[in-house]
PDB file of N, CA and C in Angstrom:
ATOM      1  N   UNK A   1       0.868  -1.169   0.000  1.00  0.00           N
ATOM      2  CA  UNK A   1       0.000   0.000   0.000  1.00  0.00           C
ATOM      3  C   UNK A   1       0.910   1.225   0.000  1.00  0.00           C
ATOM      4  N   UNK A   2       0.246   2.223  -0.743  1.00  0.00           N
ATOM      5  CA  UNK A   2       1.502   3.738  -0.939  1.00  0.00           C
ATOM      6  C   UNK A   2       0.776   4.379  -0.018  1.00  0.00           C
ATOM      7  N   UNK A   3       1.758   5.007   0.711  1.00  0.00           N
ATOM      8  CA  UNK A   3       1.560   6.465   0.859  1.00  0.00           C
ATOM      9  C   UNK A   3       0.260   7.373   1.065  1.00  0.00           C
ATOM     10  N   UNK A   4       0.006   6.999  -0.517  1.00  0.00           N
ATOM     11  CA  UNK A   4      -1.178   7.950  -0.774  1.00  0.00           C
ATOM     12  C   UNK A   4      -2.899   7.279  -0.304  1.00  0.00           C
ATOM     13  N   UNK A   5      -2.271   5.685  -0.568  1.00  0.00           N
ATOM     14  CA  UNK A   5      -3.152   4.762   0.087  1.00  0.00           C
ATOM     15  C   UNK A   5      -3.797   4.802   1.362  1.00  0.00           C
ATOM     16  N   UNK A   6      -2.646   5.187   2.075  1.00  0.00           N
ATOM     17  CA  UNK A   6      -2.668   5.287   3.192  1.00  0.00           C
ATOM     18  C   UNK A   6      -3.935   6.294   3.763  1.00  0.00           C
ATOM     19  N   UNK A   7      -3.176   7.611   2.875  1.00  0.00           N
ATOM     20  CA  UNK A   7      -3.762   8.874   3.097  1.00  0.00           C
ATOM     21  C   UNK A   7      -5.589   8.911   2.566  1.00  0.00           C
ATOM     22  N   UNK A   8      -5.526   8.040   1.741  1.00  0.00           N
ATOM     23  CA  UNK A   8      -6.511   8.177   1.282  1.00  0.00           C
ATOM     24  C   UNK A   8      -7.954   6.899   2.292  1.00  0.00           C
ATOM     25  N   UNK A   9      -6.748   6.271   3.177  1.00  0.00           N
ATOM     26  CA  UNK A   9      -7.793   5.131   3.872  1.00  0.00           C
ATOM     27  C   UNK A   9      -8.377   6.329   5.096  1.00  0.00           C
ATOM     28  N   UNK A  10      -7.018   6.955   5.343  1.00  0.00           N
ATOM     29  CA  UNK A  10      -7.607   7.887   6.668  1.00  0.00           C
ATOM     30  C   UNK A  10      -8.428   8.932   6.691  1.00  0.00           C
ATOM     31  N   UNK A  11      -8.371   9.084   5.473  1.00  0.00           N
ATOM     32  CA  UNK A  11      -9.621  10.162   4.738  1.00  0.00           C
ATOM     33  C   UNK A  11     -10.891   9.964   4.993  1.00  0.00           C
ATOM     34  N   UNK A  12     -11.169   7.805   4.639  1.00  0.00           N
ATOM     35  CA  UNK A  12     -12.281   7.599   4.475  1.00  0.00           C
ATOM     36  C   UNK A  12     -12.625   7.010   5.767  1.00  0.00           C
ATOM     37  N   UNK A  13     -11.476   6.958   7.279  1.00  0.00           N
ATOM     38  CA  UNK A  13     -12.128   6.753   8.158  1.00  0.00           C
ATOM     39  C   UNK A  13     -12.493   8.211   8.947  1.00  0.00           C
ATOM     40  N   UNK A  14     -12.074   9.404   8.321  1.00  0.00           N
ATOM     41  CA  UNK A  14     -12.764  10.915   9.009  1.00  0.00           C
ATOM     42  C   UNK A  14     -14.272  10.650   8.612  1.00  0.00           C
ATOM     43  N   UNK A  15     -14.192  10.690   7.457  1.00  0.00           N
ATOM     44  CA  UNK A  15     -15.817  10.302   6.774  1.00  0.00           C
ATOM     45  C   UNK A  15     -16.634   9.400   7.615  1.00  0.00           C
ATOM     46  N   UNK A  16     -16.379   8.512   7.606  1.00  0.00           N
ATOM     47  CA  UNK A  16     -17.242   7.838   8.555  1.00  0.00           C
ATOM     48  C   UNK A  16     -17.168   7.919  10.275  1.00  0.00           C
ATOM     49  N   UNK A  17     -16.305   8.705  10.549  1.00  0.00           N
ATOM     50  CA  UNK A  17     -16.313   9.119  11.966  1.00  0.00           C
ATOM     51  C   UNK A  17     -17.547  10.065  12.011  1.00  0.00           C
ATOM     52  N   UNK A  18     -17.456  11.771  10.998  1.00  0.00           N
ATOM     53  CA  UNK A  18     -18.485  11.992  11.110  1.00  0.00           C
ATOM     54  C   UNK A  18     -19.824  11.519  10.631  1.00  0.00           C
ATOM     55  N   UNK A  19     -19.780  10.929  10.038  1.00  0.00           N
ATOM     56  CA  UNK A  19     -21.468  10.512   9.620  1.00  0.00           C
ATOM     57  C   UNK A  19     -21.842   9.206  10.836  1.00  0.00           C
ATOM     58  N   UNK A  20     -21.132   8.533  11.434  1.00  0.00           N
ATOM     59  CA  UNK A  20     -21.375   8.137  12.930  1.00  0.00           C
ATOM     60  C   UNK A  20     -21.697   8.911  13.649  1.00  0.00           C
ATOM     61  N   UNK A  21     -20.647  10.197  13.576  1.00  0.00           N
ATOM     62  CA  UNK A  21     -21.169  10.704  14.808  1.00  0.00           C
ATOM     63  C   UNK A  21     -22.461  11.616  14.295  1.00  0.00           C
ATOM     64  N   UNK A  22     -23.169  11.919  12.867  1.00  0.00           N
ATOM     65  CA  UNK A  22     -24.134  12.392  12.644  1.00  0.00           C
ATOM     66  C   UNK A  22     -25.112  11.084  12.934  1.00  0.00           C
ATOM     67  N   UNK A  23     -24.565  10.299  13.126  1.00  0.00           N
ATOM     68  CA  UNK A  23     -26.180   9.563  13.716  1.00  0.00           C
ATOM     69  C   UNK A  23     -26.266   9.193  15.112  1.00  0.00           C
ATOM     70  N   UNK A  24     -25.056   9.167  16.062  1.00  0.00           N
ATOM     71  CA  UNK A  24     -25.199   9.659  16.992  1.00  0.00           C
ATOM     72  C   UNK A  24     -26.345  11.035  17.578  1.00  0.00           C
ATOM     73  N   UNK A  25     -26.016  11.865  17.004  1.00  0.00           N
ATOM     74  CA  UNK A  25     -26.880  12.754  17.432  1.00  0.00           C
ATOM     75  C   UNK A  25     -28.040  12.633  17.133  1.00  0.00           C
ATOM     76  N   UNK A  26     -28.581  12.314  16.085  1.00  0.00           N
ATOM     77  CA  UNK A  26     -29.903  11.919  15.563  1.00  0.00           C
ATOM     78  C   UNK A  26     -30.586  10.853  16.366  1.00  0.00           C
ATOM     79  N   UNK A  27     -29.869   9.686  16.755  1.00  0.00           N
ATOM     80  CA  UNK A  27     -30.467   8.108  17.428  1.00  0.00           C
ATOM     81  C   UNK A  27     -29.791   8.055  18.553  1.00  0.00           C
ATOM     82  N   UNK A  28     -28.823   8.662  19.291  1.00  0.00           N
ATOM     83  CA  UNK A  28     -28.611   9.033  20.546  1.00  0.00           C
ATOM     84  C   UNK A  28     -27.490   7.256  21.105  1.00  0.00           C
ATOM     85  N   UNK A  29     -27.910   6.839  21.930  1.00  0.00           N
ATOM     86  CA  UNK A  29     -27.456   6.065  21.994  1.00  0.00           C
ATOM     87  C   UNK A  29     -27.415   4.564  22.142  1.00  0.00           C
ATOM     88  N   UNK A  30     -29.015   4.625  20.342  1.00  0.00           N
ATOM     89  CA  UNK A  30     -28.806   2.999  20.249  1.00  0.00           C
ATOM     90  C   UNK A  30     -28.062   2.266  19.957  1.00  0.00           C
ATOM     91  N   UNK A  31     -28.438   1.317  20.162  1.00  0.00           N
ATOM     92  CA  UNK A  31     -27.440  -0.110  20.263  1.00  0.00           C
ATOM     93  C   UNK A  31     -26.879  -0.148  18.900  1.00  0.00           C
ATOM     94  N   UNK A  32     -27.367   0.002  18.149  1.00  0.00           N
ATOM     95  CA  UNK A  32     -26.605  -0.264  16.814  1.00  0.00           C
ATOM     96  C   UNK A  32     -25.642   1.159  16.167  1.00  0.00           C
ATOM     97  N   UNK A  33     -26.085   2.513  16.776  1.00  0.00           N
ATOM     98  CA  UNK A  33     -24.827   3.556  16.719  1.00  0.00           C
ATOM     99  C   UNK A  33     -23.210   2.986  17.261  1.00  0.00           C
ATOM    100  N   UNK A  34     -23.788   2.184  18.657  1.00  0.00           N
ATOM    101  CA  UNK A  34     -22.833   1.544  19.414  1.00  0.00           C
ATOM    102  C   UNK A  34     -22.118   0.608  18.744  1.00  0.00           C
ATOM    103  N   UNK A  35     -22.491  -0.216  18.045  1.00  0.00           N
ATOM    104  CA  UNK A  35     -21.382  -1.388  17.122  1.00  0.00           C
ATOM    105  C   UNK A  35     -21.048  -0.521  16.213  1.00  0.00           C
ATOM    106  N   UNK A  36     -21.312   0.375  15.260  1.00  0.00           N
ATOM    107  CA  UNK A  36     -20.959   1.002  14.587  1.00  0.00           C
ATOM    108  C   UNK A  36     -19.820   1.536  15.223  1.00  0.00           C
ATOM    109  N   UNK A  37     -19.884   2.471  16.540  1.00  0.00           N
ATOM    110  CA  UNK A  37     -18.969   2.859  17.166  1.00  0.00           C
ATOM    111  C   UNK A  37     -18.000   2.284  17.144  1.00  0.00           C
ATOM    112  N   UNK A  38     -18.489   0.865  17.317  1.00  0.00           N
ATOM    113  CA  UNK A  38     -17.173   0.041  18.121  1.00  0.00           C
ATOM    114  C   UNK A  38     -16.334  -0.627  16.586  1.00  0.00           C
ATOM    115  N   UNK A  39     -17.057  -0.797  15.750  1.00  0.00           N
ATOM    116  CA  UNK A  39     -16.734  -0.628  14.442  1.00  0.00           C
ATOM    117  C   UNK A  39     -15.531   0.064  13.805  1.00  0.00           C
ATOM    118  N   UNK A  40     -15.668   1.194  13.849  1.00  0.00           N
ATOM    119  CA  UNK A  40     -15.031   2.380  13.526  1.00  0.00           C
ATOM    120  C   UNK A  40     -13.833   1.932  14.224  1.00  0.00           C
ATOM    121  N   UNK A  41     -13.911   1.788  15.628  1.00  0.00           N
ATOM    122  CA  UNK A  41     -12.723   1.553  16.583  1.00  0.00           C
ATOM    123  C   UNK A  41     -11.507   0.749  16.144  1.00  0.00           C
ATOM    124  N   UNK A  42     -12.522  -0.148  15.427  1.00  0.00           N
ATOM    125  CA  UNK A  42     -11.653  -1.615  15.404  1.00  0.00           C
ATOM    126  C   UNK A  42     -11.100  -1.242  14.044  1.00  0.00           C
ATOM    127  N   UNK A  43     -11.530  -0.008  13.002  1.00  0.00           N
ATOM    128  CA  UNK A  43     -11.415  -0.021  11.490  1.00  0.00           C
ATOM    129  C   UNK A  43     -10.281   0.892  12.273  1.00  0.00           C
ATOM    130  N   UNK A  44      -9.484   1.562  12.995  1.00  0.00           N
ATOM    131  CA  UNK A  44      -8.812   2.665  13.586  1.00  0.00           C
ATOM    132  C   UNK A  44      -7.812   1.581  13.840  1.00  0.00           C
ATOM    133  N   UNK A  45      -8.102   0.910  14.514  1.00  0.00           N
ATOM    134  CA  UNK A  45      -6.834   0.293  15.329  1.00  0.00           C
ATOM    135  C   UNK A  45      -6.221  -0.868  14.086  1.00  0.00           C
ATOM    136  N   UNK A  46      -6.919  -1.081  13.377  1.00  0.00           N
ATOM    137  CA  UNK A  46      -6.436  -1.696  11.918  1.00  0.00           C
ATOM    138  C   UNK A  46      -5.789  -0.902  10.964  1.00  0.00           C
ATOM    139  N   UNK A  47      -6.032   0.464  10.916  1.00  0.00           N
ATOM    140  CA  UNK A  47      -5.178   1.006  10.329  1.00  0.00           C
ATOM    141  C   UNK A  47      -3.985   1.288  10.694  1.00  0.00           C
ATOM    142  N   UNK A  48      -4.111   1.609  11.760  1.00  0.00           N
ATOM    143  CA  UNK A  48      -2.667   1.841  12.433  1.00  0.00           C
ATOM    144  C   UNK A  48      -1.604   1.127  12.383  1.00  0.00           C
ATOM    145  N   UNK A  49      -2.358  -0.359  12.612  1.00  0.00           N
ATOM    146  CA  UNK A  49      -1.498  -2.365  12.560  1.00  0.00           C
ATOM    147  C   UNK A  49      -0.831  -2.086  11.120  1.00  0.00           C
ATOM    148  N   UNK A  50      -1.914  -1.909  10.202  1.00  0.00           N
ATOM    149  CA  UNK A  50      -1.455  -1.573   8.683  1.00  0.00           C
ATOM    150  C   UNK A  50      -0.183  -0.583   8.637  1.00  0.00           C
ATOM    151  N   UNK A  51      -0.949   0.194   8.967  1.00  0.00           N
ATOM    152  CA  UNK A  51       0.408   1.701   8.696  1.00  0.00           C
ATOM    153  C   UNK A  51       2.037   1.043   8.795  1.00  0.00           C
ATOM    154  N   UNK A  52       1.797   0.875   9.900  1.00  0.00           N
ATOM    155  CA  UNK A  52       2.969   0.597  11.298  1.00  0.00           C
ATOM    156  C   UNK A  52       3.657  -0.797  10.874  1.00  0.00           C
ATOM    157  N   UNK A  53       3.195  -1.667  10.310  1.00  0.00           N
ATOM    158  CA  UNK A  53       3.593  -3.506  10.113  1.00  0.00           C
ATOM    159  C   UNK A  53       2.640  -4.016   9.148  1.00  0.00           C
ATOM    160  N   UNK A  54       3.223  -3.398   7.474  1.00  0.00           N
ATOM    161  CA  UNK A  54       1.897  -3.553   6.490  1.00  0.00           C
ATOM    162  C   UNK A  54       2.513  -5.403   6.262  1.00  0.00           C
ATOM    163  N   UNK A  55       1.628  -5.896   5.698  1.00  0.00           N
ATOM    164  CA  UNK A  55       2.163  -7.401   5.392  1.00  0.00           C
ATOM    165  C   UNK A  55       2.571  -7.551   4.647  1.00  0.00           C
ATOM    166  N   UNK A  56       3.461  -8.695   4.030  1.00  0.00           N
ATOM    167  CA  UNK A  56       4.311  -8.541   2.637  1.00  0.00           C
ATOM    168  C   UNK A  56       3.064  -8.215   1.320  1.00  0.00           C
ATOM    169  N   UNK A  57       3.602  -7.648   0.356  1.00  0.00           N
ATOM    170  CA  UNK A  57       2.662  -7.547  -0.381  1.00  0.00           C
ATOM    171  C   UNK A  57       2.570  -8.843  -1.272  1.00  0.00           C
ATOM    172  N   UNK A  58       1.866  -9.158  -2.203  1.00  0.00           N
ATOM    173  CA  UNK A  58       1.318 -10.522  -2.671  1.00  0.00           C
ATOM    174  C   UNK A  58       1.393  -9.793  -4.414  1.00  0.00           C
ATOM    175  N   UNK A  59       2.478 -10.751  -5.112  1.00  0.00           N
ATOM    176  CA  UNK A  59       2.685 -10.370  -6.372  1.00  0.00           C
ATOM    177  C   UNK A  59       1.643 -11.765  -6.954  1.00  0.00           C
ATOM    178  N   UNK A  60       0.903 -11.111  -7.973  1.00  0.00           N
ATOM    179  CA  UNK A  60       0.237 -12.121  -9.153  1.00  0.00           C
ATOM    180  C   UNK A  60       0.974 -12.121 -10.459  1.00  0.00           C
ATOM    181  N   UNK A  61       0.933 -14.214 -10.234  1.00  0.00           N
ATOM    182  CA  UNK A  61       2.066 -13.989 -11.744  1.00  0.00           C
ATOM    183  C   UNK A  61       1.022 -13.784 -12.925  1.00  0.00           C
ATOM    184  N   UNK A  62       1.433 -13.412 -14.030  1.00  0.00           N
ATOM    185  CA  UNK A  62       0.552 -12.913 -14.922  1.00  0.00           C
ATOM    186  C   UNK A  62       1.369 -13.922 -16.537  1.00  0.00           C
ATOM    187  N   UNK A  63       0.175 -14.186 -16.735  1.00  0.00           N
ATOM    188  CA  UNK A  63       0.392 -14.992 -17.873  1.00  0.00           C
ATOM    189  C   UNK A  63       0.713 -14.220 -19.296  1.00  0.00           C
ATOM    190  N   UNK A  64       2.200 -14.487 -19.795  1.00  0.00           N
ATOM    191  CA  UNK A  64       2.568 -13.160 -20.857  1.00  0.00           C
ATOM    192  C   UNK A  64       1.486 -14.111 -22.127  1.00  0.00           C
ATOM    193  N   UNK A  65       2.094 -15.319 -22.160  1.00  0.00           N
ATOM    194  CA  UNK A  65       1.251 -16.163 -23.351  1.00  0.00           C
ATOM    195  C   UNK A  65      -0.066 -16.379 -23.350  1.00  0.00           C
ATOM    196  N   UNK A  66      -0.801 -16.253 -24.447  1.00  0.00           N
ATOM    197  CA  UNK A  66      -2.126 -16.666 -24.660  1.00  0.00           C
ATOM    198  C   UNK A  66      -2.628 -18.483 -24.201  1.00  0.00           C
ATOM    199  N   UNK A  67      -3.680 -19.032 -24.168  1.00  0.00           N
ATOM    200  CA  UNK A  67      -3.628 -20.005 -23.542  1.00  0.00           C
ATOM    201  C   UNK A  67      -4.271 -20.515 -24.932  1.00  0.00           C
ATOM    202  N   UNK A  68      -3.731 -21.728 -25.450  1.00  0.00           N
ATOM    203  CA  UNK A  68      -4.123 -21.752 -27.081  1.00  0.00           C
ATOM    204  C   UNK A  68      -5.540 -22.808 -26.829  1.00  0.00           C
ATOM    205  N   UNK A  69      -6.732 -22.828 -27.102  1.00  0.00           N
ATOM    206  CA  UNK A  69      -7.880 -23.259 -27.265  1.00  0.00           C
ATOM    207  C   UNK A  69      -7.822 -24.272 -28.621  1.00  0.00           C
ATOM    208  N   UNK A  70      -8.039 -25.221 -29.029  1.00  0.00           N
ATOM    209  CA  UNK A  70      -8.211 -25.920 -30.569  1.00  0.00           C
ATOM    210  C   UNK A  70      -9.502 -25.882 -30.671  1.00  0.00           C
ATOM    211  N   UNK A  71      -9.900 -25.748 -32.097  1.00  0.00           N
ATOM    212  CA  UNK A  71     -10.854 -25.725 -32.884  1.00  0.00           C
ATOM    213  C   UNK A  71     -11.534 -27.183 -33.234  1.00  0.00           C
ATOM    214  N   UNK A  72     -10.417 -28.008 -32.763  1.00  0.00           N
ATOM    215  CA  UNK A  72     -11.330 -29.515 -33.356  1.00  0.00           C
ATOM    216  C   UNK A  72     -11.864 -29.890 -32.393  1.00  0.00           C
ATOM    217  N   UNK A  73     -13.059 -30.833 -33.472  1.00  0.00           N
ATOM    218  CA  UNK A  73     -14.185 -31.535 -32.353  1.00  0.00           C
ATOM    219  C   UNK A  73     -13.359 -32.906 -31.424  1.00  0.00           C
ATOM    220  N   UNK A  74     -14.095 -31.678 -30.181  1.00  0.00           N
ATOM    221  CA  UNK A  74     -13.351 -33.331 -28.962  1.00  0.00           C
ATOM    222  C   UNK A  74     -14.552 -34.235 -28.824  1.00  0.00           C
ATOM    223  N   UNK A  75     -13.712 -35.081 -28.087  1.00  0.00           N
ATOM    224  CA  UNK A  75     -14.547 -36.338 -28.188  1.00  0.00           C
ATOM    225  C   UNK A  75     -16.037 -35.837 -27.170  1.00  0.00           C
ATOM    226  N   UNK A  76     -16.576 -36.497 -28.224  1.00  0.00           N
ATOM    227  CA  UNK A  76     -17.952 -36.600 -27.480  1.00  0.00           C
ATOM    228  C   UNK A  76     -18.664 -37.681 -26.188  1.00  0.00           C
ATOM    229  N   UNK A  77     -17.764 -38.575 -25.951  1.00  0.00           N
ATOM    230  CA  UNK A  77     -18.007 -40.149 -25.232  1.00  0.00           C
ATOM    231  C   UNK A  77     -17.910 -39.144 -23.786  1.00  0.00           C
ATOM    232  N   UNK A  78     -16.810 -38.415 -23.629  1.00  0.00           N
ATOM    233  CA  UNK A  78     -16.656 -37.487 -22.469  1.00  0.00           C
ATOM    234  C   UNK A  78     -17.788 -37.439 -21.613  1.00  0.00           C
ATOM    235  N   UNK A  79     -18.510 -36.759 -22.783  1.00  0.00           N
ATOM    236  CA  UNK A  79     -19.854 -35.925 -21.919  1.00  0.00           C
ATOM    237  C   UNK A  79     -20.968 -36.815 -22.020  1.00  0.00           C
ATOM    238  N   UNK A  80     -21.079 -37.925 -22.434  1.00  0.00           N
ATOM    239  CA  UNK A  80     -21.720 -38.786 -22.668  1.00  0.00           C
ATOM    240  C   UNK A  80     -22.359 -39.200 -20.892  1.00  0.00           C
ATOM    241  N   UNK A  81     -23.856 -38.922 -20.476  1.00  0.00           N
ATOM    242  CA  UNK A  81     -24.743 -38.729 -19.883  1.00  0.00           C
ATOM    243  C   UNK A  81     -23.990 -37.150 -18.570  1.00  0.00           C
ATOM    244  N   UNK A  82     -24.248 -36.822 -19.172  1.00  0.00           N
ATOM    245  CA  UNK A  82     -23.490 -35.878 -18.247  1.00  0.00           C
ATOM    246  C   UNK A  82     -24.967 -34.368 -18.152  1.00  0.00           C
ATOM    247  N   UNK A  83     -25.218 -34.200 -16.936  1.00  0.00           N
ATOM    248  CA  UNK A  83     -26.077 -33.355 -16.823  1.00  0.00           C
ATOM    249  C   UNK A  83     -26.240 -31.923 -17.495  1.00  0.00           C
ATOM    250  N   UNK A  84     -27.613 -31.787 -18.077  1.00  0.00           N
ATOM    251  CA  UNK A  84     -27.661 -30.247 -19.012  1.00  0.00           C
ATOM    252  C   UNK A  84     -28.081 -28.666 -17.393  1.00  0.00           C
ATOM    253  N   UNK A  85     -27.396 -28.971 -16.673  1.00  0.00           N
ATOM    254  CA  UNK A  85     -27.671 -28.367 -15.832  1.00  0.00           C
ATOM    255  C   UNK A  85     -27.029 -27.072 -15.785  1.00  0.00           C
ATOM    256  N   UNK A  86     -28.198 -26.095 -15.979  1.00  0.00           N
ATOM    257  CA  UNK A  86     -28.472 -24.580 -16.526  1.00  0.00           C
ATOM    258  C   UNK A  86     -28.310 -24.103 -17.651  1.00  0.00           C
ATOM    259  N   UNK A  87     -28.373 -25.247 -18.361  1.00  0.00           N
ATOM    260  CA  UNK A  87     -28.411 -24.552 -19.646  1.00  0.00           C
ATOM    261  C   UNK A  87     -30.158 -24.428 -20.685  1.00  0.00           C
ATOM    262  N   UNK A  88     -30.626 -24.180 -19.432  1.00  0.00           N
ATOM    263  CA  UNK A  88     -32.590 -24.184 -19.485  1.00  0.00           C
ATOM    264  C   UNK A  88     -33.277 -25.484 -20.180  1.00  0.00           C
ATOM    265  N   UNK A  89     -33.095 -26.309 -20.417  1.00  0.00           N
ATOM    266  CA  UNK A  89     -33.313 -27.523 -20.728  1.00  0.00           C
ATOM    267  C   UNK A  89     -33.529 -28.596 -19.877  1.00  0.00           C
ATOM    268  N   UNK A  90     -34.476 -29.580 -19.833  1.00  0.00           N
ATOM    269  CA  UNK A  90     -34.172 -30.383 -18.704  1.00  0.00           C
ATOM    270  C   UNK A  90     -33.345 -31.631 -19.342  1.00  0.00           C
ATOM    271  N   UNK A  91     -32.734 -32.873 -18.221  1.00  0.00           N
ATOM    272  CA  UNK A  91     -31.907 -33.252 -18.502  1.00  0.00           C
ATOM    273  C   UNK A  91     -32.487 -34.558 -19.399  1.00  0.00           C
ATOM    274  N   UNK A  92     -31.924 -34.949 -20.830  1.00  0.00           N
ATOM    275  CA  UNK A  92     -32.242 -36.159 -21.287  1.00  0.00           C
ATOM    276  C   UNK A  92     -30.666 -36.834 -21.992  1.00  0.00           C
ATOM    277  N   UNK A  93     -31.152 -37.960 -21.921  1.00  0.00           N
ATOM    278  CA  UNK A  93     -29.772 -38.892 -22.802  1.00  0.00           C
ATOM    279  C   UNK A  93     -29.123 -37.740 -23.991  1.00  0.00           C
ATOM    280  N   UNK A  94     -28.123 -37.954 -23.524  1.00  0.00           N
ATOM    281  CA  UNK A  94     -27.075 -37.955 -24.823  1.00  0.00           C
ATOM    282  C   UNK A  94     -26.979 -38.516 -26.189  1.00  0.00           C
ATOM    283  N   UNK A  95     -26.881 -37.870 -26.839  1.00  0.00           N
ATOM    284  CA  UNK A  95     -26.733 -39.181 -28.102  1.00  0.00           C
ATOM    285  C   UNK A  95     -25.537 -38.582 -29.364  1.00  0.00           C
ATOM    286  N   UNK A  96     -25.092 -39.398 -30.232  1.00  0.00           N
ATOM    287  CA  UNK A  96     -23.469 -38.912 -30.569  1.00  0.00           C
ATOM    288  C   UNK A  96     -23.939 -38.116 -32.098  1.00  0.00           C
TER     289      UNK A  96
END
């Protein structure tokens, strides 16, 4: 995570600090402002874990080559009774 990542997570936990605390004032102090509260808390103290000790980051290998598909007919014995399931049809025998 950059920098800006960062900056931009703490951005979006001001945002939701106030619009908590705009329903705080509105619903006072039901139970569900309260998990929200406690919510927020736990989204706070996760950022910080983050900030402070981010985890290694996770590279995806990426396939440079195309994955080549053939055009000829495969065998059909394969699918031979094999369910038409979702393809809006109900299911009947196979046949070659």
């Amino acid at each position: 995570m950059t920098r800006s990542d960062i900056v931009e997570l703490r951005y979006a936990v001001g945002q939701l600090r106030q619009s908590i605390g705009a329903l705080r004032s509105n619903y006072g102090d039901a139970a569900t402002v309260r998990r929200l509260e406690n919510d927020l808390e736990r989204l706070v103290i996760d950022a910080d874990e983050f900030e402070h000790t981010p985890p290694p980051e996770v590279s995806t290998p990426r396939r440079s080559e195309p994955i080549y598909v053939p055009d000829s007919k495969s065998d059909e014995a394969a699918w031979m009774g094999a369910q038409d399931e979702g393809l809006g049809f109900h299911s009947r025998p196979r046949t070659k």
